[in-house]
C-alpha atoms as a PDB file:
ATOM      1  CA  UNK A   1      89.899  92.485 142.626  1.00  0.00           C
ATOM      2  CA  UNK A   2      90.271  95.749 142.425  1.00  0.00           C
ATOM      3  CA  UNK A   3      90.789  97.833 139.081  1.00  0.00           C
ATOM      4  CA  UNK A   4      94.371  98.833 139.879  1.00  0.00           C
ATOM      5  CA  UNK A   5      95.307  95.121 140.233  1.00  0.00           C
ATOM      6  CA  UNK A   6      94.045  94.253 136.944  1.00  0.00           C
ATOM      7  CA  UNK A   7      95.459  96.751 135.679  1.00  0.00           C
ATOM      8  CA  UNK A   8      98.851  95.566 137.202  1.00  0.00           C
ATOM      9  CA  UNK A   9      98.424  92.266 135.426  1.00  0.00           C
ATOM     10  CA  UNK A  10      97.964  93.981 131.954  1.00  0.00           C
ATOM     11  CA  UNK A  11     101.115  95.153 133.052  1.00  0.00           C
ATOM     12  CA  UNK A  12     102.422  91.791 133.874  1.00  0.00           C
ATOM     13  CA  UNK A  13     101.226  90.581 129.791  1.00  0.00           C
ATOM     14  CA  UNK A  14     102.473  93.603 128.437  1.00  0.00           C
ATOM     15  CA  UNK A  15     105.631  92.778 129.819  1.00  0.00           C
ATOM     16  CA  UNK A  16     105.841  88.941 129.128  1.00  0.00           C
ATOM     17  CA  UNK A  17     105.520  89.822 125.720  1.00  0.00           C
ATOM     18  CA  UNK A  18     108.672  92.196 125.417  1.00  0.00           C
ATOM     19  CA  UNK A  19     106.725  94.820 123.656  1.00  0.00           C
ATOM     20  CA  UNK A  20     106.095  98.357 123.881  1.00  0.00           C
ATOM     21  CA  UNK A  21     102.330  99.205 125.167  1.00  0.00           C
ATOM     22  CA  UNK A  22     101.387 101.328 122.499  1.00  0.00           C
ATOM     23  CA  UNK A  23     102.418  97.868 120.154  1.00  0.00           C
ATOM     24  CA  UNK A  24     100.232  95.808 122.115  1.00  0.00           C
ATOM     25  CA  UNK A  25      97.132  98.581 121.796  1.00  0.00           C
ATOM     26  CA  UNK A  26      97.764  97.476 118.084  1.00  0.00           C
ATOM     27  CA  UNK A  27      97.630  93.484 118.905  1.00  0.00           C
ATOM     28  CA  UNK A  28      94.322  94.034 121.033  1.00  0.00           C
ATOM     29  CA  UNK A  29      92.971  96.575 118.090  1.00  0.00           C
ATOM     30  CA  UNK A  30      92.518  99.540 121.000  1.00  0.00           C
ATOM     31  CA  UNK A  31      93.580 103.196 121.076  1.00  0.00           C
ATOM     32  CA  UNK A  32      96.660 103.333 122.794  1.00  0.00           C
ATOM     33  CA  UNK A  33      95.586 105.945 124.616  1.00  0.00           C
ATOM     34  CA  UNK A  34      92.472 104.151 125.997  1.00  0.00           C
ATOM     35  CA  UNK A  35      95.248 101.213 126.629  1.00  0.00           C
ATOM     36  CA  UNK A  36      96.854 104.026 128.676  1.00  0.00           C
ATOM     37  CA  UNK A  37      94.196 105.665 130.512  1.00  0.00           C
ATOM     38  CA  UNK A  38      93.219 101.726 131.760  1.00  0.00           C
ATOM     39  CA  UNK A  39      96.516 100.913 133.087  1.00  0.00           C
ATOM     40  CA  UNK A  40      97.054 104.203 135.035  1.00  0.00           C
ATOM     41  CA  UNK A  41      93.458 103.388 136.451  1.00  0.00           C
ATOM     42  CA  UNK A  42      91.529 106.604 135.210  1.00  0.00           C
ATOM     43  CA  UNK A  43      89.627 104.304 132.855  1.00  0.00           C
ATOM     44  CA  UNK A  44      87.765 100.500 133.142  1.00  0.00           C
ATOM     45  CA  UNK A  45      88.742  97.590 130.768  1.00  0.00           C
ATOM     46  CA  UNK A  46      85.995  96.301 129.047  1.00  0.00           C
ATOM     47  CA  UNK A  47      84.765  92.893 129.246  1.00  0.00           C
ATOM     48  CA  UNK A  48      86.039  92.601 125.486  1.00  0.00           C
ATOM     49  CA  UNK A  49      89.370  94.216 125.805  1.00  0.00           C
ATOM     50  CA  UNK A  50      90.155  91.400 128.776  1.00  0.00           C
ATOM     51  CA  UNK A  51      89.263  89.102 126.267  1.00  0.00           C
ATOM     52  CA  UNK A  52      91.460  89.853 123.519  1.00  0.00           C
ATOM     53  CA  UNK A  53      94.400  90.713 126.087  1.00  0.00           C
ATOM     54  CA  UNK A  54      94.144  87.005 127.363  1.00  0.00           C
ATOM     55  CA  UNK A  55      93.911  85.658 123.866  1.00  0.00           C
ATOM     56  CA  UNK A  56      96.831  87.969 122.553  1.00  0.00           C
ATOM     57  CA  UNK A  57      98.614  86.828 125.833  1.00  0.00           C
ATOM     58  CA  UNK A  58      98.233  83.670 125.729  1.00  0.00           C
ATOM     59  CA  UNK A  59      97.148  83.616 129.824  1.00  0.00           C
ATOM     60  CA  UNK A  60      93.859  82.539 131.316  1.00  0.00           C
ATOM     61  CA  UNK A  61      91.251  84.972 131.572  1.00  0.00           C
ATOM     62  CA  UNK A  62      90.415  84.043 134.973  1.00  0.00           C
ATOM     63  CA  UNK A  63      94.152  84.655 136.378  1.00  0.00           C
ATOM     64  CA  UNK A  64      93.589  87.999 134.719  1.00  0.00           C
ATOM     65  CA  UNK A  65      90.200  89.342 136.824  1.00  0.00           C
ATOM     66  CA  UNK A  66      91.412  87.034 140.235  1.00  0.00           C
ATOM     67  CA  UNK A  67      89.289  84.238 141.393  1.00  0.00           C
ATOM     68  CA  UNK A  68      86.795  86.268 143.071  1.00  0.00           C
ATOM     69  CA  UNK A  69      86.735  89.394 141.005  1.00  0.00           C
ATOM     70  CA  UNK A  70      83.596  89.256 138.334  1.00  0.00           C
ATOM     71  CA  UNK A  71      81.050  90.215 141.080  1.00  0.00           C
ATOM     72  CA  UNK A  72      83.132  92.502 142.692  1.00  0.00           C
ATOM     73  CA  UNK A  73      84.055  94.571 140.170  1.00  0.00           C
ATOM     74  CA  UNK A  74      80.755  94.284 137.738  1.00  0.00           C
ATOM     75  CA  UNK A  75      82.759  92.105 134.980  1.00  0.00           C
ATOM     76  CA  UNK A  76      80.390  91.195 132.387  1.00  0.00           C
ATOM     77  CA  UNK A  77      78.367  88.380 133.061  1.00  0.00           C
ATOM     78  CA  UNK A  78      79.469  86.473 129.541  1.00  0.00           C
ATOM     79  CA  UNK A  79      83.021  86.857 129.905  1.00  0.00           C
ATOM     80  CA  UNK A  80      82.910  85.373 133.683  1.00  0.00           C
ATOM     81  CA  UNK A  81      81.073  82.480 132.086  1.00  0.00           C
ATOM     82  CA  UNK A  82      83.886  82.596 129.156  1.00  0.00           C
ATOM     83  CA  UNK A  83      86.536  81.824 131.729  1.00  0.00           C
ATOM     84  CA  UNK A  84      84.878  79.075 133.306  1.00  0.00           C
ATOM     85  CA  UNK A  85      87.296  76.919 135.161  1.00  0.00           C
ATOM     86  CA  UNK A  86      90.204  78.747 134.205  1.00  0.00           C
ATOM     87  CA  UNK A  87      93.178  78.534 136.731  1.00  0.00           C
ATOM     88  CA  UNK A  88      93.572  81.705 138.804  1.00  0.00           C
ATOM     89  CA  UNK A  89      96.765  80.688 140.735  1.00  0.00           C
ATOM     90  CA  UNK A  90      98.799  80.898 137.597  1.00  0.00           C
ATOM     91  CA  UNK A  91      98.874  83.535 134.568  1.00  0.00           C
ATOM     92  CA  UNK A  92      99.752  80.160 132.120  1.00  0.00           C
ATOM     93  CA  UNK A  93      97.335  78.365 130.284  1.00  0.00           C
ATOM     94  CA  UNK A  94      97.274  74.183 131.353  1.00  0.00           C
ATOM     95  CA  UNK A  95      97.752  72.215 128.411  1.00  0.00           C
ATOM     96  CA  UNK A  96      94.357  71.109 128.576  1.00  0.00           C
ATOM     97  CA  UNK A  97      92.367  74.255 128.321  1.00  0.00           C
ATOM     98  CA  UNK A  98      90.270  74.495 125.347  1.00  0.00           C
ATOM     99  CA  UNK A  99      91.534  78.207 124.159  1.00  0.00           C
ATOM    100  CA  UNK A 100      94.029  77.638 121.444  1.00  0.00           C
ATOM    101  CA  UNK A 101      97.867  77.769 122.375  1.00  0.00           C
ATOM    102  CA  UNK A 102     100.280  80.705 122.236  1.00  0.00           C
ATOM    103  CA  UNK A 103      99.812  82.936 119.705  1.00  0.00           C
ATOM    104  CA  UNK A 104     102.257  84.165 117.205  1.00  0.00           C
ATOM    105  CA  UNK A 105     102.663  87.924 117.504  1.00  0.00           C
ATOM    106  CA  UNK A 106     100.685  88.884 114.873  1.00  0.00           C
ATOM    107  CA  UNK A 107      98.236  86.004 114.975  1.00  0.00           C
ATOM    108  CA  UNK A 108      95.401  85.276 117.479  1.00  0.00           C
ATOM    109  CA  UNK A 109      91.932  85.244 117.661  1.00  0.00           C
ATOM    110  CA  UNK A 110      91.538  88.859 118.095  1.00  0.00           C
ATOM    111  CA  UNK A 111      93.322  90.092 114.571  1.00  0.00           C
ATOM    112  CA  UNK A 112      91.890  86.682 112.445  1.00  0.00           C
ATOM    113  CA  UNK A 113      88.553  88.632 113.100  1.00  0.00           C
ATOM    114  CA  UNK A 114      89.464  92.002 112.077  1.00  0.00           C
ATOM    115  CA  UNK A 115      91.291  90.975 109.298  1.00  0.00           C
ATOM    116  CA  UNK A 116      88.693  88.773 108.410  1.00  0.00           C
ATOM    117  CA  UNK A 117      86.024  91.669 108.474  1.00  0.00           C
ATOM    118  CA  UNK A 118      88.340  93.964 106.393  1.00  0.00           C
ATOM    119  CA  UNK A 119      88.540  91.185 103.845  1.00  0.00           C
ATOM    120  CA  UNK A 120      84.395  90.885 103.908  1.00  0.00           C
ATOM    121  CA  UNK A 121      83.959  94.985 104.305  1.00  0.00           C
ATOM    122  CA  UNK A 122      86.287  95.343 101.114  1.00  0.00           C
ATOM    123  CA  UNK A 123      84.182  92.240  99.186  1.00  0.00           C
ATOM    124  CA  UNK A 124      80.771  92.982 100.432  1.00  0.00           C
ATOM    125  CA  UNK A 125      80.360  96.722 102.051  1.00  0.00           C
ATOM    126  CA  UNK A 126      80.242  97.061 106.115  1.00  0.00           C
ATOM    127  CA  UNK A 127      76.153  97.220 106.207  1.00  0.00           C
ATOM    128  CA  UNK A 128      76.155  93.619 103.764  1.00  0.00           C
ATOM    129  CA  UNK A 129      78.938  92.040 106.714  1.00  0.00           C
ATOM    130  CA  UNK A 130      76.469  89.863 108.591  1.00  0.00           C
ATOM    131  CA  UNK A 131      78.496  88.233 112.081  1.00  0.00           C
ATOM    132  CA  UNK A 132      77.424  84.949 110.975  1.00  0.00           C
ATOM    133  CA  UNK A 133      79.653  85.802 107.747  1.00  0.00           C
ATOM    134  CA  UNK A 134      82.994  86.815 109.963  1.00  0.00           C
ATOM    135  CA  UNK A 135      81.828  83.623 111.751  1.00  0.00           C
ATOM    136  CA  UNK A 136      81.941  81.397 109.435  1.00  0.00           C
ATOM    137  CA  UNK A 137      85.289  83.034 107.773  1.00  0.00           C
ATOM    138  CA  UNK A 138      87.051  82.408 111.327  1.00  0.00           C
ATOM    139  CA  UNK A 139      85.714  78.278 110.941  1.00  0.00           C
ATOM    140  CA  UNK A 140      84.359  79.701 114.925  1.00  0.00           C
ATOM    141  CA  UNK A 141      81.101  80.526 115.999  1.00  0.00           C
ATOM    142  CA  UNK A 142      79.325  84.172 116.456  1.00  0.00           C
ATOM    143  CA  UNK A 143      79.501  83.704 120.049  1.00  0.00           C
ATOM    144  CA  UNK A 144      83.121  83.633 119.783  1.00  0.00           C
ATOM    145  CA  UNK A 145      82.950  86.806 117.812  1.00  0.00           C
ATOM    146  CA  UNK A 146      80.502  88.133 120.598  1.00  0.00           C
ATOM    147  CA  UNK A 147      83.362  87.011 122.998  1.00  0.00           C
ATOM    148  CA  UNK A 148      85.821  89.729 121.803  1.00  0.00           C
ATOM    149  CA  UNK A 149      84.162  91.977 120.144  1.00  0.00           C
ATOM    150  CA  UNK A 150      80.048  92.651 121.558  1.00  0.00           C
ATOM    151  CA  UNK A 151      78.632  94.709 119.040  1.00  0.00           C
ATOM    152  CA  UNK A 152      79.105  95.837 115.271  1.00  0.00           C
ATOM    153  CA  UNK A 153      80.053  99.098 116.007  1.00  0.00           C
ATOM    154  CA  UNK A 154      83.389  98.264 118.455  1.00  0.00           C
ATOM    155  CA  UNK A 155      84.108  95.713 115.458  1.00  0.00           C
ATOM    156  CA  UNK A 156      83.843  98.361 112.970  1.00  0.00           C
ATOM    157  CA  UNK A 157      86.201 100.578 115.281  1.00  0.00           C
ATOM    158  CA  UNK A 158      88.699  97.787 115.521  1.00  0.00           C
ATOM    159  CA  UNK A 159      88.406  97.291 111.412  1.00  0.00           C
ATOM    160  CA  UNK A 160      89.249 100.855 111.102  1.00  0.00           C
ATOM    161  CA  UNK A 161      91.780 101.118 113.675  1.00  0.00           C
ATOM    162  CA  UNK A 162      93.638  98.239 112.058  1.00  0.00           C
ATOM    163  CA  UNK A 163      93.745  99.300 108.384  1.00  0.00           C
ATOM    164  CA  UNK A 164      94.916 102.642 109.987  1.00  0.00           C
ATOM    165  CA  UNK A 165      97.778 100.840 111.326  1.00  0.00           C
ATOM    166  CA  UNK A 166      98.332  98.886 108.623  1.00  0.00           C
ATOM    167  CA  UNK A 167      98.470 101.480 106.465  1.00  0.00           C
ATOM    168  CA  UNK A 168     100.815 103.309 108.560  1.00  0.00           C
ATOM    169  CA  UNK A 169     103.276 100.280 108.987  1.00  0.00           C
ATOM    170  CA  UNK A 170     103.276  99.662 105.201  1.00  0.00           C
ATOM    171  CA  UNK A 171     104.276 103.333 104.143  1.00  0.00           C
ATOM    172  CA  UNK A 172     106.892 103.225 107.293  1.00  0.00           C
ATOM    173  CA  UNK A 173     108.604 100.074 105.675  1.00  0.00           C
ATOM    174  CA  UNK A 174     108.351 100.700 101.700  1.00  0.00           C
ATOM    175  CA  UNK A 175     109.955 104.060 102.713  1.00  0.00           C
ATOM    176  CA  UNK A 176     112.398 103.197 105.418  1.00  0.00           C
ATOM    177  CA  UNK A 177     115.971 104.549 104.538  1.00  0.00           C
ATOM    178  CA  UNK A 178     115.030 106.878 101.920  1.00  0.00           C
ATOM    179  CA  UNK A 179     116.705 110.010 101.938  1.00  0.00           C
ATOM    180  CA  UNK A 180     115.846 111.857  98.663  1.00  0.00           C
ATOM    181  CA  UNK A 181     112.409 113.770  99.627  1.00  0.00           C
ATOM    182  CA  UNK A 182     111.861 113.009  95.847  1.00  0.00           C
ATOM    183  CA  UNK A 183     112.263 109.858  95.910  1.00  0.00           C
ATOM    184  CA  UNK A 184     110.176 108.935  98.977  1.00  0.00           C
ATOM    185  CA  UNK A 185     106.906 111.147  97.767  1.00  0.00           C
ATOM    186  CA  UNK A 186     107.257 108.977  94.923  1.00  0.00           C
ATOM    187  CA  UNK A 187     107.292 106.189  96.647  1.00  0.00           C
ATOM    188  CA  UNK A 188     104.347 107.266  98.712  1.00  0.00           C
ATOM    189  CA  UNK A 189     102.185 107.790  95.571  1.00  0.00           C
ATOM    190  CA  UNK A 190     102.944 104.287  94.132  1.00  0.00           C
ATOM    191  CA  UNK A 191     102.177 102.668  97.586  1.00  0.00           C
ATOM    192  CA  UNK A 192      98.451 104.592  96.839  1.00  0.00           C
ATOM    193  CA  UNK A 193      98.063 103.255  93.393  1.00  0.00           C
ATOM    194  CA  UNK A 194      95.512 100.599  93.209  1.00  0.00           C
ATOM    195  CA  UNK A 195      97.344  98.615  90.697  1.00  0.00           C
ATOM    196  CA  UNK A 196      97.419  94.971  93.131  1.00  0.00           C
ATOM    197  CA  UNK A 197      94.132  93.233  94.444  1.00  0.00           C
ATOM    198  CA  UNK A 198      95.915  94.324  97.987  1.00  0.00           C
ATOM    199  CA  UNK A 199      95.760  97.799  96.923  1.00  0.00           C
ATOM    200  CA  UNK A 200      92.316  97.359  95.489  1.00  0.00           C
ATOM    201  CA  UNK A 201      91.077  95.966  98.665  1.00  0.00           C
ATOM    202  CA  UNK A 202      92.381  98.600 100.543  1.00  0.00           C
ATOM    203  CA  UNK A 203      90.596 100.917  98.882  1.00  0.00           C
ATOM    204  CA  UNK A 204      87.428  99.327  98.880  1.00  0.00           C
ATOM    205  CA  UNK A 205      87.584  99.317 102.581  1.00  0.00           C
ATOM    206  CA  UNK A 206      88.383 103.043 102.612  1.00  0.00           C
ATOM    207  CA  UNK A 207      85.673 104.454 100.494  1.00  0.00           C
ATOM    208  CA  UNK A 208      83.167 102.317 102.620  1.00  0.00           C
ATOM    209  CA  UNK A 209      84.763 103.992 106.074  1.00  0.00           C
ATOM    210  CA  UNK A 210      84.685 106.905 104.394  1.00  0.00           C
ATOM    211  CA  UNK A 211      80.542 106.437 104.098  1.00  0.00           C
ATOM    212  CA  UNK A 212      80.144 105.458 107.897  1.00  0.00           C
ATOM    213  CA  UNK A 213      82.281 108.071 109.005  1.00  0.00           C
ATOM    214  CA  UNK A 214      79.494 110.713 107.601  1.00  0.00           C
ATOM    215  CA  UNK A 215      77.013 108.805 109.747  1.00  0.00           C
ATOM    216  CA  UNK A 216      79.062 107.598 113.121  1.00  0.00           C
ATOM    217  CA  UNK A 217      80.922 109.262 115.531  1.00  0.00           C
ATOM    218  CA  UNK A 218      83.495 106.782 116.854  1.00  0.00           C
ATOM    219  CA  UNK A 219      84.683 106.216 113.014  1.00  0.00           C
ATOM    220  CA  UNK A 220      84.412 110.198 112.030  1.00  0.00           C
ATOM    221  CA  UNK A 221      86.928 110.525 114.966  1.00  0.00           C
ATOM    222  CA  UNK A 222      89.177 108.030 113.800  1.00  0.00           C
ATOM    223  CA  UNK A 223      89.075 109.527 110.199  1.00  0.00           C
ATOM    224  CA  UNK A 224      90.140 112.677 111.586  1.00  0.00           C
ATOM    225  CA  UNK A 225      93.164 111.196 112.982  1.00  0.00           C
ATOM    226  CA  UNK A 226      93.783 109.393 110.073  1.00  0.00           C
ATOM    227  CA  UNK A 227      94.081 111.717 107.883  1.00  0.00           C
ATOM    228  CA  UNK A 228      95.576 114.089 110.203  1.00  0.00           C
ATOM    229  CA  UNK A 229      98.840 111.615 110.676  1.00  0.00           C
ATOM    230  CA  UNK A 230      98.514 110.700 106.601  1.00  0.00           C
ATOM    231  CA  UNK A 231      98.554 114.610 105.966  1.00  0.00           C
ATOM    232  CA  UNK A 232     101.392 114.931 108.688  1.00  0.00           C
ATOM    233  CA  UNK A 233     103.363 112.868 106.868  1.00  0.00           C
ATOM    234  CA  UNK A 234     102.788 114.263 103.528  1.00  0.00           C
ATOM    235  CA  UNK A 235     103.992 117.299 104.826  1.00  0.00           C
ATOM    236  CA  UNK A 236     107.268 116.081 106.403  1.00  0.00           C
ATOM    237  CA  UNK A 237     107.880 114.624 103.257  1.00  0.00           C
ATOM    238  CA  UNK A 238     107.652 118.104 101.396  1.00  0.00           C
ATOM    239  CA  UNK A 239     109.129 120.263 103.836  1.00  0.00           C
ATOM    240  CA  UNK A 240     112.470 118.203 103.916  1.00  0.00           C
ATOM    241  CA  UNK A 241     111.925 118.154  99.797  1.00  0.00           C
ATOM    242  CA  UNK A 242     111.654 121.794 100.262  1.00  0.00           C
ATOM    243  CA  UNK A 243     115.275 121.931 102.656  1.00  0.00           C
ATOM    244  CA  UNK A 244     116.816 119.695 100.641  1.00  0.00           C
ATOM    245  CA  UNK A 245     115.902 122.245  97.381  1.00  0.00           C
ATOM    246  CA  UNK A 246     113.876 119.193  95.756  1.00  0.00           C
ATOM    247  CA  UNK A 247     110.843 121.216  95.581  1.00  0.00           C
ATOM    248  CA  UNK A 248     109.891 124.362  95.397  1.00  0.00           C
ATOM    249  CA  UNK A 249     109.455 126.754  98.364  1.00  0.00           C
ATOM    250  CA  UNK A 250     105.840 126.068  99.391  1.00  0.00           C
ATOM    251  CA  UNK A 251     103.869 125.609 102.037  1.00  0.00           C
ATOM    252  CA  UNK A 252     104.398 121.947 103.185  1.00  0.00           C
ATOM    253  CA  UNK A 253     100.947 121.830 104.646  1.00  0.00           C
ATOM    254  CA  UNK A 254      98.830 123.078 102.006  1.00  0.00           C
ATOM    255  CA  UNK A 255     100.934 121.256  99.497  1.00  0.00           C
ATOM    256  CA  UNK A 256      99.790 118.049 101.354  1.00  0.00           C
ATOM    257  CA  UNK A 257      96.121 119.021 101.533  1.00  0.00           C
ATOM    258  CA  UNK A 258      95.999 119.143  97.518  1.00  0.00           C
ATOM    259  CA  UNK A 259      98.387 116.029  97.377  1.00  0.00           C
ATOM    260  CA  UNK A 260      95.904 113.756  99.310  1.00  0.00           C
ATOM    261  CA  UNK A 261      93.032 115.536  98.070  1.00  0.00           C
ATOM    262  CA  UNK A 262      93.570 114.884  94.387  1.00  0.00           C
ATOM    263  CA  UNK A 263      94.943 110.545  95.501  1.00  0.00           C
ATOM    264  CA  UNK A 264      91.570 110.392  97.155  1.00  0.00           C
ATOM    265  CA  UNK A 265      89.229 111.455  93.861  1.00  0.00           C
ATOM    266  CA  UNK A 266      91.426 110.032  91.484  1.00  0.00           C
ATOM    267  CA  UNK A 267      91.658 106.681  93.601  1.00  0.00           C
ATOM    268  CA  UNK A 268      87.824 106.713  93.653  1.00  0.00           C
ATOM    269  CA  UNK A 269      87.556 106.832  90.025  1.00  0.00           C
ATOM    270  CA  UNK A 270      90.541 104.164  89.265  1.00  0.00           C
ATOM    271  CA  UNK A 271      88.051 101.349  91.699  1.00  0.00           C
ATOM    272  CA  UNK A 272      85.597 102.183  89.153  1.00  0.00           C
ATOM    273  CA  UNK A 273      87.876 100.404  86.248  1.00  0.00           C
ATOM    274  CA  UNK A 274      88.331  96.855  86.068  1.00  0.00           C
ATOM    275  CA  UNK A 275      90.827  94.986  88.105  1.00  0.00           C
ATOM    276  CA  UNK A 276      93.684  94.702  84.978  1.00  0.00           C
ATOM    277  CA  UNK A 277      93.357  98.117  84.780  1.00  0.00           C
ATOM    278  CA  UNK A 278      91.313  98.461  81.607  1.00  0.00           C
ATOM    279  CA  UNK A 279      88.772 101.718  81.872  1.00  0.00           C
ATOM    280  CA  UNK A 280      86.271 100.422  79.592  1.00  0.00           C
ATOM    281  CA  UNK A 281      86.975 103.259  76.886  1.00  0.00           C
ATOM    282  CA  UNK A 282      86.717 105.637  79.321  1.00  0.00           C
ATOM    283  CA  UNK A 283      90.457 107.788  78.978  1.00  0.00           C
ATOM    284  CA  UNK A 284      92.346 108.840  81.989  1.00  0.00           C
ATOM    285  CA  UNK A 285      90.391 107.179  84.975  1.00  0.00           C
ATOM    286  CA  UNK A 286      92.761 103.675  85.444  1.00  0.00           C
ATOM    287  CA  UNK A 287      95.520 103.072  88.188  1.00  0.00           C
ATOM    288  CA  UNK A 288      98.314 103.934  85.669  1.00  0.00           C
ATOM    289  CA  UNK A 289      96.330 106.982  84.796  1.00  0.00           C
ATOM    290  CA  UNK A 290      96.187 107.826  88.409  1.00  0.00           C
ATOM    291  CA  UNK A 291     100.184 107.392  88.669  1.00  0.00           C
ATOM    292  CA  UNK A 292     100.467 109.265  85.848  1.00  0.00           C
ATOM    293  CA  UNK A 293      98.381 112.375  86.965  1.00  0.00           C
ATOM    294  CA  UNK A 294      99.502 112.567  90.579  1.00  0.00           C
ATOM    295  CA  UNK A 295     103.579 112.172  89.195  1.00  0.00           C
ATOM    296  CA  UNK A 296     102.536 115.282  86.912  1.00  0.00           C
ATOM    297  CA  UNK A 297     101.189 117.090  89.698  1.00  0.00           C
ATOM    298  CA  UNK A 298     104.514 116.602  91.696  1.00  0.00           C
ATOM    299  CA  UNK A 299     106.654 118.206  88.333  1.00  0.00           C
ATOM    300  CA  UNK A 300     104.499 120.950  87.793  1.00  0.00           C
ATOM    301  CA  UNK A 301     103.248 122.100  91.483  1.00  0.00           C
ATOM    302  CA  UNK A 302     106.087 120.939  93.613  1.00  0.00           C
ATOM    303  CA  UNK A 303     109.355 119.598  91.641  1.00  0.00           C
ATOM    304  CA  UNK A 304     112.165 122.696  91.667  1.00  0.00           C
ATOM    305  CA  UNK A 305     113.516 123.535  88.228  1.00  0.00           C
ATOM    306  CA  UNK A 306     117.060 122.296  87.581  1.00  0.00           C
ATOM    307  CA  UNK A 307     119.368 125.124  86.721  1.00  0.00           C
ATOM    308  CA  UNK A 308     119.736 125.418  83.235  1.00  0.00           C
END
């Protein structure tokens, strides 16, 4: 088969499942732009990336390459194996096949693994995250892991890529329908407070990305775009402030830069407290101390006076 016809029945999945394609880059853990780049045939899917989109779709993997296609096209030799006897005359799984049913939208083989490593990354540290560990967390086996994602270092892409998102959709619905530019930067702050063992996590599984993004590429690039769309967003959040004559004439972007700047090391030393909060004696370094300094950063550097 040849790579435009694949592509045409990623088409077929993306459409079966009524959403958008950059929504199902974020159910198969991709780059939407690499999801992009595949469908208008300028790119190859991996072996990995068929596997997830046939789990996330809920179709056989076979129907997805064609009956003939592995050879032809240089599939990987696993996944051909992977799909076995699967039924290439129809894109729906028989009742009988061994691969688990239809998904729910956000559930799947695919995202149990990321969010399982996210959970171990956060707990343990990426370099202490054996597979056998994410294995055993999934109740599957490491070939399964294998199956979707080959080596540690796509896994660790997909980890980041998914907190990213998560992150993103989080902020997008604590915030949604907020007007007051005051309000919402408040809200912003207290969605970075580590006060819940969520938020904690989180964290965790920050500071360790931040680490391997020093020492990889693929993750360094992702940081960058990170922070450039957490930054963004900051800044939005300002500059209407600044319209709207909540805060004080300055420069949106630069205000931003200090804003994360200062969550970032005062998030680093609020992890180093214990979970409740208490800072061992230490003054000024727990979650509430956090929330306090960043909300007195906001009055003094950014809040406009009231007229008086």
């Amino acid at each position: 088969m040849q790579q435009d016809e694949v592509a045409a029945r990623v088409r077929q999945v993306i459409d079966a499942a009524g959403v958008s394609a950059r929504e199902f880059a974020r159910r198969i853990v991709i780059d939407p732009s690499k999801l992009s780049r595949s469908l208008n045939g300028t790119r190859r899917f991996t072996a990995a990336e068929l596997a997830r989109i046939a789990d996330i779709g809920a179709v056989d993997l076979g129907w997805l390459l064609g009956s003939a296609a592995g050879a032809a096209d240089g599939v990987d030799a696993a996944v051909r194996t992977a799909s076995g006897a699967a039924a290439t005359a129809s894109p729906v799984r028989s009742a009988s096949a061994s691969r688990p049913p239809a998904p729910s939208p956000e559930g799947g083989r695919p995202l149990q693994i990321v969010r399982e490593t996210v959970r171990l990354i956060a707990e343990r540290g990426f370099h202490a995250v054996r597979v056998a560990d994410i294995a055993a967390a999934c109740h599957t086996s490491t070939a399964a892991i294998h199956y979707h994602f080959p080596g540690r270092d796509e896994l660790l892409e997909a980890a980041v890529r998914w907190c990213m998102d998560e992150d993103t959709r989080r902020r997008a619905d604590a915030t949604a329908g907020t007007r007051h530019a005051g309000d919402e930067l408040r809200l912003l702050i207290e969605l970075q407070t580590p006060r819940t063992e969520q938020q904690r996590r989180q964290w965790c599984v920050w500071l360790d990305l931040w680490a391997e993004a020093a020492r990889s590429t693929t993750v360094g690039r992702l940081h960058v775009e990170y922070y450039r769309q957490w930054r963004g967003t900051v800044a939005d959040v300002i500059r209407r402030g600044v319209e709207q004559g909540v805060f004080r004439p300055v420069d949106p972007d630069g205000a931003a830069l200090a804003l994360t700047a200062l969550i970032d090391g005062l998030a680093s030393q609020a992890l180093a407290t214990e979970p409740d909060g208490r800072d061992d004696g230490v003054p000024g370094t727990g979650a509430q101390a956090m929330h306090d300094a960043l909300t007195a950063h906001v009055d003094a550097c950014l809040t406009a006076p009231t007229a008086g």
